[in-house]
N, C-alpha and C. Protein backbone atom coordinates (compact mmCIF):
# COMPACT_ATOMS: atom_id res chain seq x y z
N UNK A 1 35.27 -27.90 34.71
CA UNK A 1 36.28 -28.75 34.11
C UNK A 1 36.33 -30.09 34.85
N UNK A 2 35.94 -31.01 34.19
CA UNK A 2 36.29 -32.12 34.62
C UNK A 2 37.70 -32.80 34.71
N UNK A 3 38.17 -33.50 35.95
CA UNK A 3 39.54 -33.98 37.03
C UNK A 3 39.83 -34.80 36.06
N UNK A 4 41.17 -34.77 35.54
CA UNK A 4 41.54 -36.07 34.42
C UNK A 4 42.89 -36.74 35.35
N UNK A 5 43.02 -38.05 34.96
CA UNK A 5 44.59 -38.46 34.84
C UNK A 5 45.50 -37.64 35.15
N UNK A 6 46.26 -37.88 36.30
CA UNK A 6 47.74 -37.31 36.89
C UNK A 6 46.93 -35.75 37.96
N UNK A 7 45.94 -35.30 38.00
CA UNK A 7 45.32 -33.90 38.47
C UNK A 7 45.45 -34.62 40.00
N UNK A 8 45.85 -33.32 40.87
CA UNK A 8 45.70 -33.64 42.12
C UNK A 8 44.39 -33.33 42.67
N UNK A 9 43.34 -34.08 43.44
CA UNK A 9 42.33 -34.21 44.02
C UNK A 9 42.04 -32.78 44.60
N UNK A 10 41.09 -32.23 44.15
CA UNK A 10 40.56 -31.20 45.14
C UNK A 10 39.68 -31.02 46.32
N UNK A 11 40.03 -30.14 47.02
CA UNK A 11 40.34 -30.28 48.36
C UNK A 11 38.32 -29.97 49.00
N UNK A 12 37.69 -30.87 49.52
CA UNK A 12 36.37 -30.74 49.65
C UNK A 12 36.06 -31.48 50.89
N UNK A 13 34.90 -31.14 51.66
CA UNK A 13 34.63 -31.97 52.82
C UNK A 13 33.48 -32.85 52.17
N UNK A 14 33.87 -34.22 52.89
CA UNK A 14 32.92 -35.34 52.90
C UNK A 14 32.62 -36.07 54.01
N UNK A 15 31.93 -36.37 54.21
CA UNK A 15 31.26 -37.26 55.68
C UNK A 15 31.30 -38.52 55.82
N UNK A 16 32.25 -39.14 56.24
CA UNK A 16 32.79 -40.70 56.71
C UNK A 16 31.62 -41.09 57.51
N UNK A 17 30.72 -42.03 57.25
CA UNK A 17 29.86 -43.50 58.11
C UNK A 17 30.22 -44.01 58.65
N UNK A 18 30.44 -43.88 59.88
CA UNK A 18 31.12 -44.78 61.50
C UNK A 18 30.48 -45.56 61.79
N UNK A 19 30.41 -46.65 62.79
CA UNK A 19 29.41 -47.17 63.78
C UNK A 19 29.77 -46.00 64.42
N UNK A 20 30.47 -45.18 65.09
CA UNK A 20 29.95 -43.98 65.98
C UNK A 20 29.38 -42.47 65.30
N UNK A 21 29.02 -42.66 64.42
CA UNK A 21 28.49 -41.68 63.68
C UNK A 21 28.94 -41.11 62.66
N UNK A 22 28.56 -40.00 62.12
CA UNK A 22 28.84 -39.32 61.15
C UNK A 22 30.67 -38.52 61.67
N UNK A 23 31.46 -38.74 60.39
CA UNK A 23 32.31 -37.95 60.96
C UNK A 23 33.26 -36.84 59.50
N UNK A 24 33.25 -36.26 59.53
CA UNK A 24 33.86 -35.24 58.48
C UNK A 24 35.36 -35.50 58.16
N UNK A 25 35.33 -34.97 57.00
CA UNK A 25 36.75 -35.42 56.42
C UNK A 25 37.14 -34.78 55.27
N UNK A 26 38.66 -34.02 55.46
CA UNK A 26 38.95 -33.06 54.39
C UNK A 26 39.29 -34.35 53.27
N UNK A 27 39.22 -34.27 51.49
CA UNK A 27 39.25 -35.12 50.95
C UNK A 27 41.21 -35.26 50.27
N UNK A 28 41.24 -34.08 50.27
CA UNK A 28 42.97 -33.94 49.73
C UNK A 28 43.57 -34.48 51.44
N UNK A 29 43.12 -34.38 52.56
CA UNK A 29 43.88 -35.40 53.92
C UNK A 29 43.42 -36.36 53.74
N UNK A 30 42.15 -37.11 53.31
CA UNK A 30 41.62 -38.22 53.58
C UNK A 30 42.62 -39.11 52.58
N UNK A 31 42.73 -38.31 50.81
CA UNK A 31 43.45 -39.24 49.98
C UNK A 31 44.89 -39.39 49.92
N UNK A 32 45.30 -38.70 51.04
CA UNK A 32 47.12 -38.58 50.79
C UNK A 32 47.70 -39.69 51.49
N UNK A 33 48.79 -40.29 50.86
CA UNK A 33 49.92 -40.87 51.25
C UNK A 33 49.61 -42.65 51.53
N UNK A 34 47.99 -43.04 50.59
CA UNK A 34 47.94 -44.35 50.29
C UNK A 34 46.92 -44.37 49.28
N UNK A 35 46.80 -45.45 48.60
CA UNK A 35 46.08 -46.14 47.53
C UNK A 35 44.48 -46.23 47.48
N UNK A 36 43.51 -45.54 47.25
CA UNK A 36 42.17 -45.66 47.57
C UNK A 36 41.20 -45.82 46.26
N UNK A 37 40.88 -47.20 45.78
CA UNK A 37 39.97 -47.13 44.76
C UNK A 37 39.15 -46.33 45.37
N UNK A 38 38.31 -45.44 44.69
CA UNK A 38 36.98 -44.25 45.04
C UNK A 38 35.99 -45.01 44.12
N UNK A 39 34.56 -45.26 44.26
CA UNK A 39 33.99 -45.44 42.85
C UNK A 39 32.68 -44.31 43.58
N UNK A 40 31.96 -44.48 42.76
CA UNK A 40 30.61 -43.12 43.12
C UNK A 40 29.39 -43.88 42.72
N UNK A 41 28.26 -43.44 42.81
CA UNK A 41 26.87 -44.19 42.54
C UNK A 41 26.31 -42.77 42.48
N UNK A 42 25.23 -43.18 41.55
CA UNK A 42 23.81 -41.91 41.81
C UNK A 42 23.39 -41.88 42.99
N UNK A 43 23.02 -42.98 43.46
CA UNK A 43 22.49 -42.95 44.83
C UNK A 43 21.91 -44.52 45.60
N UNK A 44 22.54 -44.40 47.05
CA UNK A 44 22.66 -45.23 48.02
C UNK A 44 21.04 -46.08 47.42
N UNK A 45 21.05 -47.18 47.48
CA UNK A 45 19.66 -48.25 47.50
C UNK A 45 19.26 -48.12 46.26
N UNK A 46 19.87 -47.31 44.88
CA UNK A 46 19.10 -47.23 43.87
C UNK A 46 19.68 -48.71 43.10
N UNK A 47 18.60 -49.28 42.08
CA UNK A 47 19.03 -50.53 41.16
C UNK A 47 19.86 -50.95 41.29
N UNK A 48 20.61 -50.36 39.87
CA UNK A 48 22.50 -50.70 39.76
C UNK A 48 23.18 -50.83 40.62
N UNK A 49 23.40 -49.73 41.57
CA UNK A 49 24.17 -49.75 42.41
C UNK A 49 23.74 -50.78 43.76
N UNK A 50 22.74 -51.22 43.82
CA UNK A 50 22.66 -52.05 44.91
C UNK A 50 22.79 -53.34 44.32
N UNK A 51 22.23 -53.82 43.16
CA UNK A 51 22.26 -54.67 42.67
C UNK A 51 23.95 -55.26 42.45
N UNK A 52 24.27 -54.44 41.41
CA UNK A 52 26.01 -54.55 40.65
C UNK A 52 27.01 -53.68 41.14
N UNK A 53 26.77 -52.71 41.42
CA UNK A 53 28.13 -51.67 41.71
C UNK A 53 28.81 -51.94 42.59
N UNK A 54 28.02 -52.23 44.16
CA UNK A 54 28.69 -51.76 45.24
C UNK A 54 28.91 -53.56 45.54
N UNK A 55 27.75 -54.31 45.58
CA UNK A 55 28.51 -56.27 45.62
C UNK A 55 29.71 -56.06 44.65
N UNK A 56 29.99 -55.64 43.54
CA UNK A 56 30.98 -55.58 42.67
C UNK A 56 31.93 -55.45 43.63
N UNK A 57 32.40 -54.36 44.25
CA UNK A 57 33.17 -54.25 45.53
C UNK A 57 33.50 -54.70 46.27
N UNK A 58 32.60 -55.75 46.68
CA UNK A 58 32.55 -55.83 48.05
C UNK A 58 32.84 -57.60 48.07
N UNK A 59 32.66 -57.86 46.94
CA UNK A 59 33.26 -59.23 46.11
C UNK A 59 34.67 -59.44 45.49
N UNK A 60 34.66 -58.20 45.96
CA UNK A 60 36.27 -57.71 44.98
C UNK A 60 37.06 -57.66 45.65
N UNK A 61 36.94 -57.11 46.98
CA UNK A 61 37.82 -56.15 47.73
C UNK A 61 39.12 -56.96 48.25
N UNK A 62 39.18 -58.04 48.64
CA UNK A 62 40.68 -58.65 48.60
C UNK A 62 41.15 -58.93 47.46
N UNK A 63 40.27 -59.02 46.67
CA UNK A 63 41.48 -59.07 45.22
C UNK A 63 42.60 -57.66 44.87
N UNK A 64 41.53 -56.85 45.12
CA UNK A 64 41.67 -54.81 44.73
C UNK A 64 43.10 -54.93 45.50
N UNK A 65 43.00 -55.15 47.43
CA UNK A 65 44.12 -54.74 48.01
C UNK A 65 45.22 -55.98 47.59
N UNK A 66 45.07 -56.90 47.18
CA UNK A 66 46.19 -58.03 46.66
C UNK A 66 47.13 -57.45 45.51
N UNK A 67 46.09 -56.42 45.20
CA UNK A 67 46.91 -55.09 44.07
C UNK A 67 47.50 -54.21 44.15
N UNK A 68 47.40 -53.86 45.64
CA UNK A 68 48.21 -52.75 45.52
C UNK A 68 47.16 -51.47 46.55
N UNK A 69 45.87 -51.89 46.25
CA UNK A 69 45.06 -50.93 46.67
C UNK A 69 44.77 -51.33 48.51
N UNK A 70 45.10 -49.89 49.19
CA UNK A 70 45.05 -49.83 50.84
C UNK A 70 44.04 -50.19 50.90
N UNK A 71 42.54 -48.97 50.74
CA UNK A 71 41.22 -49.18 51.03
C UNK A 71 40.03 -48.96 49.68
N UNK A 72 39.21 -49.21 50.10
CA UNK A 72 38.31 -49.20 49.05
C UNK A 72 37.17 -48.12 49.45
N UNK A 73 36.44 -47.23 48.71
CA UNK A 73 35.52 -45.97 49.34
C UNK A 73 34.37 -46.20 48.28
N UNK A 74 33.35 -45.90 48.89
CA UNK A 74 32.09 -45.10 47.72
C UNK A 74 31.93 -43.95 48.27
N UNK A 75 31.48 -43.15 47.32
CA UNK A 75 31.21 -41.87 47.38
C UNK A 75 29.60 -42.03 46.94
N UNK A 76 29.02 -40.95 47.42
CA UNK A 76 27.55 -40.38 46.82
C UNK A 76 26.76 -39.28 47.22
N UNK A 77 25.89 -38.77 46.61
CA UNK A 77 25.21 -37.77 47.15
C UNK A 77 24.17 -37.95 47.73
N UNK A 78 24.50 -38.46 49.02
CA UNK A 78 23.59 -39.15 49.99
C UNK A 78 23.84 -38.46 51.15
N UNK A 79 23.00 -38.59 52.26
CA UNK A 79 23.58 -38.06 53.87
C UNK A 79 24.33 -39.35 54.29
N UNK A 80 25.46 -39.06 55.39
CA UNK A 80 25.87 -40.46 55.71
C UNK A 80 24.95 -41.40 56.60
N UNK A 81 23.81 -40.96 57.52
CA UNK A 81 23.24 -41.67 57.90
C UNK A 81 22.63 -42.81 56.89
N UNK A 82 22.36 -42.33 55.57
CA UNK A 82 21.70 -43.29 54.46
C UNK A 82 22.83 -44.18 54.19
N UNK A 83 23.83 -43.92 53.68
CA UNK A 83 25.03 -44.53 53.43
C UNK A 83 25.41 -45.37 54.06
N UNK A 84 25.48 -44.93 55.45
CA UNK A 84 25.52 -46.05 56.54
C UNK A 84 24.45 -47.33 56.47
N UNK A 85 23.11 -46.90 56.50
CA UNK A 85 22.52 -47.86 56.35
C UNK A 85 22.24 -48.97 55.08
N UNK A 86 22.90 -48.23 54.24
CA UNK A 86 23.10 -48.65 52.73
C UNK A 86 24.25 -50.43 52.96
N UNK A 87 25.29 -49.53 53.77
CA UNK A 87 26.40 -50.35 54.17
C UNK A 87 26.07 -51.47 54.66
N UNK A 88 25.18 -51.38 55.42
CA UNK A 88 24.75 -52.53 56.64
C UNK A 88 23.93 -53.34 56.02
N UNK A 89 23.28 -52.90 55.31
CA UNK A 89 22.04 -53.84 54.57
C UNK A 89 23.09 -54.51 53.34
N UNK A 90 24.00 -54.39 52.85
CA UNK A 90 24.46 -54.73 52.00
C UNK A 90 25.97 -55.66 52.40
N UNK A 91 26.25 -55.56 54.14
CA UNK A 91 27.66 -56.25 54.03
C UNK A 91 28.52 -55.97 53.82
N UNK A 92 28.73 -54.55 53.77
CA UNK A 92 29.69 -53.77 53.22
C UNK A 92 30.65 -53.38 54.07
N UNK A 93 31.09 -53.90 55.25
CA UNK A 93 32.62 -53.89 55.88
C UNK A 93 33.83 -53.54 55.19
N UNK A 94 34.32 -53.96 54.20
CA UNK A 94 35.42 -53.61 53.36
C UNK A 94 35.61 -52.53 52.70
N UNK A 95 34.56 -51.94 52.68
CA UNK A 95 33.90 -50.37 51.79
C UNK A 95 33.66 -49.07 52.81
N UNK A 96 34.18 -48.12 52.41
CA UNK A 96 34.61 -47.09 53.21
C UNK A 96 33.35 -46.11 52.57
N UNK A 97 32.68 -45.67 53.56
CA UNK A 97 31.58 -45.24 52.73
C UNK A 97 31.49 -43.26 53.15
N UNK A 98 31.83 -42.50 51.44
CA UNK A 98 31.38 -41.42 52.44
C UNK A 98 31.19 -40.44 51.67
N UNK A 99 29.71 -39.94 52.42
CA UNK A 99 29.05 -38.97 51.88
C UNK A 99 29.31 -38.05 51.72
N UNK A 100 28.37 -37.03 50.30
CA UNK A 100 29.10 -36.02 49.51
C UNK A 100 27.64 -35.34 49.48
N UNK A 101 26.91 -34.99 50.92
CA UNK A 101 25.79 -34.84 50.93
C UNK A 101 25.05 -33.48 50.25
N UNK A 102 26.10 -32.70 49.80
CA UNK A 102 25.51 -31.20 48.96
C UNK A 102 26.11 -31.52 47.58
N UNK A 103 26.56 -32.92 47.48
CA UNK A 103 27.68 -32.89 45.88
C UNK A 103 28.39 -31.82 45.72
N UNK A 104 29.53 -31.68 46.60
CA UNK A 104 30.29 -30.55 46.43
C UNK A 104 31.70 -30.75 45.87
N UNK A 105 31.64 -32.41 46.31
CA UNK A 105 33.04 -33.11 46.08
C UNK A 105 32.71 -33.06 44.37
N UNK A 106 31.67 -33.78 44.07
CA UNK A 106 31.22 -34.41 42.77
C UNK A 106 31.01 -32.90 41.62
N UNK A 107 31.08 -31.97 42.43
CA UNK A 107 31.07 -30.96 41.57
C UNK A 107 32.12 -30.14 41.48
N UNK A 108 33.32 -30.73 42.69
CA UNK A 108 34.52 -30.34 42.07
C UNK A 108 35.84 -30.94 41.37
N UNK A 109 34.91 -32.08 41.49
CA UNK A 109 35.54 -32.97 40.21
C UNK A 109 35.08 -32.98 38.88
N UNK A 110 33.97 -31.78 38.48
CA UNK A 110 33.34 -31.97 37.75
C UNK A 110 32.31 -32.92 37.08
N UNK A 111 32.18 -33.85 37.85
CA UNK A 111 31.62 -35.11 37.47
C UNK A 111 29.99 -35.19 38.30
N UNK A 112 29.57 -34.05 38.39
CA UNK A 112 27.82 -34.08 38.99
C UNK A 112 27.25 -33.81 37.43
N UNK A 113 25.61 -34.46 38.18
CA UNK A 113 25.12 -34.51 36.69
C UNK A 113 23.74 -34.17 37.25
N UNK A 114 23.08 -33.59 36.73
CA UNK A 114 21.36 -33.28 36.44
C UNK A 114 20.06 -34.25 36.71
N UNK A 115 20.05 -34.86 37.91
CA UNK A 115 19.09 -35.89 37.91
C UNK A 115 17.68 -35.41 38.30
N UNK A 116 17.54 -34.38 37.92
CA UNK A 116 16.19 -33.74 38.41
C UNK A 116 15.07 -34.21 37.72
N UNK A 117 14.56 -34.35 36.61
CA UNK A 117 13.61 -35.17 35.65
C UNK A 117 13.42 -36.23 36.34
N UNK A 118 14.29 -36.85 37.06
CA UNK A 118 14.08 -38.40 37.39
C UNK A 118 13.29 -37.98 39.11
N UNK A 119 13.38 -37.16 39.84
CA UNK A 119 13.14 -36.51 40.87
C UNK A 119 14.61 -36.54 41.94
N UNK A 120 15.58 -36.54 41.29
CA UNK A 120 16.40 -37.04 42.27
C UNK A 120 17.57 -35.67 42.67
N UNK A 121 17.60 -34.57 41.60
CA UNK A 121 18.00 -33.56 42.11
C UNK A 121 19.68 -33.37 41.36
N UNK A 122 20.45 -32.96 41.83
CA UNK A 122 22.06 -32.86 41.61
C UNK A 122 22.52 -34.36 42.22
N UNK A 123 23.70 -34.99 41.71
CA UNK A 123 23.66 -36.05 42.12
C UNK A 123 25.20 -36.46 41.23
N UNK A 124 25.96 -37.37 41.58
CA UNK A 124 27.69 -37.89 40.84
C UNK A 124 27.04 -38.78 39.99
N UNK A 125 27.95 -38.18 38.62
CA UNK A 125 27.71 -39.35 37.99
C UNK A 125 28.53 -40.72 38.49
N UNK A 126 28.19 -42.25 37.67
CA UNK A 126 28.86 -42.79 37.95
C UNK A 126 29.83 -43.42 37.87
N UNK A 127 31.39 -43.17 38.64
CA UNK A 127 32.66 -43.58 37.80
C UNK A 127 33.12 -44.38 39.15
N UNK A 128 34.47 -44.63 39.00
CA UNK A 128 35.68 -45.31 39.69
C UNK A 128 36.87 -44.64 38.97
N UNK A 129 38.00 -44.59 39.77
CA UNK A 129 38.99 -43.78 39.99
C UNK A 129 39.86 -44.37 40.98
N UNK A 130 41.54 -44.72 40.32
CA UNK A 130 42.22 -44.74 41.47
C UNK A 130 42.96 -43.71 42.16
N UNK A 131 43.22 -43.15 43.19
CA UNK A 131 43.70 -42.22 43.48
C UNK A 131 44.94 -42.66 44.76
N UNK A 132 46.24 -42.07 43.96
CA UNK A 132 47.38 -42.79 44.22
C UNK A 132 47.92 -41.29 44.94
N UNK A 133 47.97 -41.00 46.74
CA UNK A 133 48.97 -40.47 47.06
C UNK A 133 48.00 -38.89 47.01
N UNK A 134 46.79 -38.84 46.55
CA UNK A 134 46.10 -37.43 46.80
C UNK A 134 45.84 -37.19 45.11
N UNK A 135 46.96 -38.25 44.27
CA UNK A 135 46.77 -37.70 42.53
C UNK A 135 45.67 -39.01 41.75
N UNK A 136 45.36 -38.65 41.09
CA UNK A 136 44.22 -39.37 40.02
C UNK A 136 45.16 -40.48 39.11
N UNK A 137 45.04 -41.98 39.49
CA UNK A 137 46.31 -42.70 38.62
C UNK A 137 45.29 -43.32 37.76
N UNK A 138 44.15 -43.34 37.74
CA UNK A 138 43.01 -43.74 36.82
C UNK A 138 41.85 -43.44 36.90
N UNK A 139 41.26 -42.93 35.79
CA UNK A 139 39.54 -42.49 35.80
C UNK A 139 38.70 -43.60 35.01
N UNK A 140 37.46 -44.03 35.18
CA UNK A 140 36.45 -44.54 34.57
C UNK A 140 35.25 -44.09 34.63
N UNK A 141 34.84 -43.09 33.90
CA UNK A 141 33.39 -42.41 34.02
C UNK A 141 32.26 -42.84 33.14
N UNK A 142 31.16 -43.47 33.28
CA UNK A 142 30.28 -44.10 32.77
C UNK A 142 29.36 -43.27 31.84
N UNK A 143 28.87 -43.77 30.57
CA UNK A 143 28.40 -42.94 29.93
C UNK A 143 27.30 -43.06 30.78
N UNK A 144 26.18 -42.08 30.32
CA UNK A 144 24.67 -42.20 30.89
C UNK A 144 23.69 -43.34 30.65
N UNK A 145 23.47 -43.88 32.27
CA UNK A 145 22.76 -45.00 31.81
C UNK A 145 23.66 -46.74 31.77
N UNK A 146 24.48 -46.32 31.29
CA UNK A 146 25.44 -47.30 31.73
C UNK A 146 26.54 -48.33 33.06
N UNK A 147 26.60 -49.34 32.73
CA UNK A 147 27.29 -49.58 34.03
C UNK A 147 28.72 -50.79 32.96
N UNK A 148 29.48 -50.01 33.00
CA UNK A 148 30.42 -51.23 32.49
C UNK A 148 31.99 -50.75 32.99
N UNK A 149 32.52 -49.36 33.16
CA UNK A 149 33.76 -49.14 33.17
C UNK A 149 34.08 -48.59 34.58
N UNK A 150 33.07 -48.63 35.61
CA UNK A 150 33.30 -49.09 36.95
C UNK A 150 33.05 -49.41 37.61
N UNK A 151 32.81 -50.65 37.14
CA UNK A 151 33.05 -51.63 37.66
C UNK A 151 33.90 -52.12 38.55
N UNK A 152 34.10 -52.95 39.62
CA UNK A 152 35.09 -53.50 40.14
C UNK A 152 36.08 -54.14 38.87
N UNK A 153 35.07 -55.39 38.16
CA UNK A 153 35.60 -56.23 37.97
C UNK A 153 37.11 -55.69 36.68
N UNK A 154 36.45 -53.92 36.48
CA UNK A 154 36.54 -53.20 35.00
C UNK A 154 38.15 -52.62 35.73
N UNK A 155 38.14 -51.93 36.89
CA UNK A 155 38.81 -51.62 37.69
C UNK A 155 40.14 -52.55 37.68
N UNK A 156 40.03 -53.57 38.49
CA UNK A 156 41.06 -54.71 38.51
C UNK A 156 41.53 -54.61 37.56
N UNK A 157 40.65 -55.40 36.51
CA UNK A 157 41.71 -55.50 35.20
C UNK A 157 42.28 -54.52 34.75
N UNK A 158 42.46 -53.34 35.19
CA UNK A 158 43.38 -52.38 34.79
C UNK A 158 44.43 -51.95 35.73
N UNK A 159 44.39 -52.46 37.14
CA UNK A 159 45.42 -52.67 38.06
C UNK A 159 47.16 -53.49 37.42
């Protein structure tokens, strides 16, 4: 079953990208009691997401918290060491980056998808989501192939 509007976040470990390393993190503690746009990618360095998704962000990100929003996160089904380096090559200070390295999060949000044909394995599809307080105050899940509804820029305007 896929996580809709008003559902409280289920409870999964994910791996926060430090400069001091990898560090773990329950996701129902990580999202409680502030404002965290989440958005997700197939995967760290691929096209879209290096190209549009994550600059989308990262171009954004004082506008996002001028809204209301604390921090800003990507998620993916990446190890965080990749993620990390994803971060760095890209400038990504403002972006909270953290890995969902077995897609366990992404599959208990329902939102993993089948990328094996492509060689890439189990993997999140790709959305944005605000998550207000541990609860879901907006979803945007991308059809396949697509990049338009999470967007940063798609995001905002619905702030």
């Amino acid at each position: 079953m896929t996580i809709n509007v008003g559902d409280k976040l289920p409870s999964a470990t994910l791996v926060k990208a430090t400069e001091n390393g990898p560090e773990a993190v329950n996701s129902a503690d990580y999202f409680a009691g502030r404002r965290v746009a989440l958005f997700a990618v197939p995967g760290a360095f691929t096209p879209t997401c290096s190209a549009k998704h994550l600059p989308g962000f990262i171009e954004k990100a004082a506008d996002l918290k001028a809204k209301g929003i604390d921090e800003i996160a990507c998620t993916s089904v990446n190890d965080p060491f990749v993620l990390g380096a994803w971060s760095k090559s890209a400038g990504a200070a403002d972006v909270t980056m953290l890995a969902d390295g077995n897609g366990d999060f992404a599959e208990a949000l329902g939102l993993s998808m089948d990328g094996t044909k492509f060689g890439m394995g189990k993997r999140s599809q790709r959305y944005a989501m605000v998550i207000n307080d541990g609860v879901v105050e907006q979803l945007h899940v991308e059809a396949p192939g697509e990049f338009k509804v999470s967007s940063a820029d798609h995001l905002l305007g619905n702030l």
